[in-house]
Protein backbone atom coordinates (compact mmCIF):
# COMPACT_ATOMS: atom_id res chain seq x y z
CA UNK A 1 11.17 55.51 54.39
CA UNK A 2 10.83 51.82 55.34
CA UNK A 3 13.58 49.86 56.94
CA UNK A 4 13.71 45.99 56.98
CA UNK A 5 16.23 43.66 58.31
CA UNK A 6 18.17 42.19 55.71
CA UNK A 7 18.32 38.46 57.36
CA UNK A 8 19.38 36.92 53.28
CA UNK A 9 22.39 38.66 53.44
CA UNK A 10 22.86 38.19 57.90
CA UNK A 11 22.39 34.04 56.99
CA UNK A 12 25.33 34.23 54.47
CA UNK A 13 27.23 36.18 56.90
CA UNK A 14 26.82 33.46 59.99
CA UNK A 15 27.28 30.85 57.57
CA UNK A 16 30.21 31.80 56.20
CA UNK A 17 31.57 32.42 59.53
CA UNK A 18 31.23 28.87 60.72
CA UNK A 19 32.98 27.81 57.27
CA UNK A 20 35.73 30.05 58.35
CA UNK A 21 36.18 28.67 61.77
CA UNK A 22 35.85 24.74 60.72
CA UNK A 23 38.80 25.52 58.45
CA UNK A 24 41.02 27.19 60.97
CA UNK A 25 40.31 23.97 63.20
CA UNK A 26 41.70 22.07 60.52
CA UNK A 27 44.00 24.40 59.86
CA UNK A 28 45.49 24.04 63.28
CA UNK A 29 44.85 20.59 64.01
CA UNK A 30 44.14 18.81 60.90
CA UNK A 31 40.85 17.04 59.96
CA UNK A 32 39.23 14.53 62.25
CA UNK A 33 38.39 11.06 62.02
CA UNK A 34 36.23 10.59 58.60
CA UNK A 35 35.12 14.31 57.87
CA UNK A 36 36.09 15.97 54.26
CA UNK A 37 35.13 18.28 52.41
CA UNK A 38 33.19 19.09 48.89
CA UNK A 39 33.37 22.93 48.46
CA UNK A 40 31.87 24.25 45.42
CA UNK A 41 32.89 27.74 44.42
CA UNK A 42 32.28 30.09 41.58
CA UNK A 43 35.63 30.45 39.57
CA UNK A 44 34.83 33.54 38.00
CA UNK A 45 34.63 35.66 41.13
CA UNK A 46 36.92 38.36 40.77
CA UNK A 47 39.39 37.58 43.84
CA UNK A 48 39.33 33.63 43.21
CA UNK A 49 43.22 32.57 42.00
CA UNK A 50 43.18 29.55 40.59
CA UNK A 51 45.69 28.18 37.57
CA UNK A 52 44.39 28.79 34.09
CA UNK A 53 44.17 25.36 33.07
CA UNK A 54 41.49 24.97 35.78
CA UNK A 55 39.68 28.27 34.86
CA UNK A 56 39.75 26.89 31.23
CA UNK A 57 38.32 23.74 32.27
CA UNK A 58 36.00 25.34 34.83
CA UNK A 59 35.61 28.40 33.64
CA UNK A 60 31.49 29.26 35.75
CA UNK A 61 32.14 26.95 39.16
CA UNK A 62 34.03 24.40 40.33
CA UNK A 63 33.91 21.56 42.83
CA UNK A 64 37.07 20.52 45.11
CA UNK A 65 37.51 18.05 48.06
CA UNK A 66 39.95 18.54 50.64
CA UNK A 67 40.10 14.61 52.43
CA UNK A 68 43.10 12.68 51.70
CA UNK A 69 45.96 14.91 50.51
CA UNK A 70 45.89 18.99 50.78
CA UNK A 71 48.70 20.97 51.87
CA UNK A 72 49.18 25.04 52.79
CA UNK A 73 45.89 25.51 53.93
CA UNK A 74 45.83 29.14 55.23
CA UNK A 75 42.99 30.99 56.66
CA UNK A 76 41.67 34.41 56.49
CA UNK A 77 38.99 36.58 57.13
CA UNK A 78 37.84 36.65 53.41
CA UNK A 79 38.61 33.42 52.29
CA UNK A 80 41.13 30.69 52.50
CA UNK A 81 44.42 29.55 50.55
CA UNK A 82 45.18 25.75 49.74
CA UNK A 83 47.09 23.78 47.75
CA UNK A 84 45.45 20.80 46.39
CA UNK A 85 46.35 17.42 43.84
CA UNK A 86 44.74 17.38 40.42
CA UNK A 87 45.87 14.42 38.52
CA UNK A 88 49.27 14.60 40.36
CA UNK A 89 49.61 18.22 40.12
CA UNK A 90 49.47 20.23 43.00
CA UNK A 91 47.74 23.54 42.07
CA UNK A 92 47.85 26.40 44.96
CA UNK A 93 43.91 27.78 45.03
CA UNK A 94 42.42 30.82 46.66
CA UNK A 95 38.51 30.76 47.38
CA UNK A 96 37.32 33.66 48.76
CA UNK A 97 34.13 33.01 51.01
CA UNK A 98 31.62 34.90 49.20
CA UNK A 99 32.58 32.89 46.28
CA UNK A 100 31.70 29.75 47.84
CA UNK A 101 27.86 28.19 46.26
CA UNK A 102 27.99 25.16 48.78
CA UNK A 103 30.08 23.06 51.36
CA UNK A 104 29.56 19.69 52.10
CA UNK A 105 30.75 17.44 54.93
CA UNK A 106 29.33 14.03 53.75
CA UNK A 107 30.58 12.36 56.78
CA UNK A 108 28.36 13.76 59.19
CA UNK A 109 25.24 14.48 56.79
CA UNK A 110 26.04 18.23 56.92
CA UNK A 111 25.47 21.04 53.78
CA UNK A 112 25.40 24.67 53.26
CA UNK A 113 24.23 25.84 50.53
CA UNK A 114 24.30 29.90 49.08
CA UNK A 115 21.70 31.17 47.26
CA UNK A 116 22.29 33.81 44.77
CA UNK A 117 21.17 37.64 45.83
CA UNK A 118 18.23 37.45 43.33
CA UNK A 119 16.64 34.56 44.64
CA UNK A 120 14.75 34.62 48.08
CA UNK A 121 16.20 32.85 51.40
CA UNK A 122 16.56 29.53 50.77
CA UNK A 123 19.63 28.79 52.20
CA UNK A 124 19.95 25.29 53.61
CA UNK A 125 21.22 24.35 56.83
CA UNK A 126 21.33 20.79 57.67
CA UNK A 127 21.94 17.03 56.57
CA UNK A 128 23.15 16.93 53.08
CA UNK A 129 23.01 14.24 50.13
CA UNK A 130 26.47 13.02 49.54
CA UNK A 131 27.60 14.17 46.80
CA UNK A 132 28.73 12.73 43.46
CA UNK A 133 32.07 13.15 42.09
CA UNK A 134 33.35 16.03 40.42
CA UNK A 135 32.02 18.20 38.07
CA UNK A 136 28.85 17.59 39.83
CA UNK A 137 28.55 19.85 42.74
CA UNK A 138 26.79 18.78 46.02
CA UNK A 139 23.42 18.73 46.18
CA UNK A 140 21.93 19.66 49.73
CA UNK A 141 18.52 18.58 50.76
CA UNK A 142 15.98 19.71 53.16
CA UNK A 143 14.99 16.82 54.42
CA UNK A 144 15.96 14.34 57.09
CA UNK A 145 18.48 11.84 56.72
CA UNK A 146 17.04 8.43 55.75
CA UNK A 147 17.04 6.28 58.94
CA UNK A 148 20.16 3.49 58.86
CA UNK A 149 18.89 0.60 56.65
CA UNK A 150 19.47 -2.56 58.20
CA UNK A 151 21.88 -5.04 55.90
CA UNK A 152 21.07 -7.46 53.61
CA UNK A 153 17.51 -8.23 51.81
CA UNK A 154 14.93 -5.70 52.48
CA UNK A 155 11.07 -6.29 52.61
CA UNK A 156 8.38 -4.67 51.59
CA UNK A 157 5.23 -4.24 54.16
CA UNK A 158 2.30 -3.05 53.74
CA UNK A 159 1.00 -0.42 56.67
CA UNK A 160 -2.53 -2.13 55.99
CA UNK A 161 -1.35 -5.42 57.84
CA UNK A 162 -1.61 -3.48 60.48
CA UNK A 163 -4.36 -0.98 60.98
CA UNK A 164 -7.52 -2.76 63.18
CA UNK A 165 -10.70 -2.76 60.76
């Protein structure tokens, strides 16, 4: 009988944690500065509560983004409670953790993304795309963050210019 360690399933664990603490910071003392939030979460999990009207119009996953406006937010150790403003209508929401497919902090370049339990470990930790608005979840990339571009016109050089022949 082989054993392995199961470090797929460990990953989601840690990362879910650290979702779970950065929302009891805001929790207790709001969000900082610039940072907000794009979570994306599958609305069909079984202990998700969200209105119908939004399970109608999202009825496989969802995007939402807690910034501006958000109100109740109350944290567990499955999941967290919010209310949130769609089209002037606050709707309360419950996303459980394990329901959650990414979260996005655009303002500091930072993703996590969940894989699903088929596919192999490919969760990503790290800078992340920002993303576009919703439906569209968050895309997170592997990558580093493109370097700061400086304003105005940009210019085109060749590398060759350089080299010594």
């Amino acid at each position: 009988m082989s054993r392995s360690i199961d470090y797929g399933n460990l990953m989601h664990e840690a990362m879910r944690s650290l979702i779970r603490k950065v929302l009891l910071d805001v929790q207790e003392n709001g969000l900082p500065g610039s940072h907000h939030f794009f979570i994306t979460f599958n609305t069909s999990h079984p202990d998700a509560e969200l209105a119908d009207w939004l399970s109608d119009r999202y009825p496989t996953e969802m995007t939402v983004v807690m910034q501006h406006w958000y109100d109740n937010l109350e944290v567990t150790d499955t999941g967290f409670s919010i209310t949130l403003n769609f089209g002037d209508a606050p709707e309360p929401l419950y996303i459980p953790y394990d329901a959650i497919k990414t979260f996005v902090d655009p303002s500091v370049e930072f993703g996590l993304r969940f894989e699903g339990q088929e596919d192999e470990v490919e969760d990503i930790i790290g800078p992340a795309a920002v993303p576009t608005p919703m439906p569209t979840p968050p895309k997170a990339v592997e990558e580093e963050p493109p370097a700061k571009k400086p304003e105005g016109d940009a210019e085109v050089v060749s590398l060759d210019s350089f080299r010594k022949t």
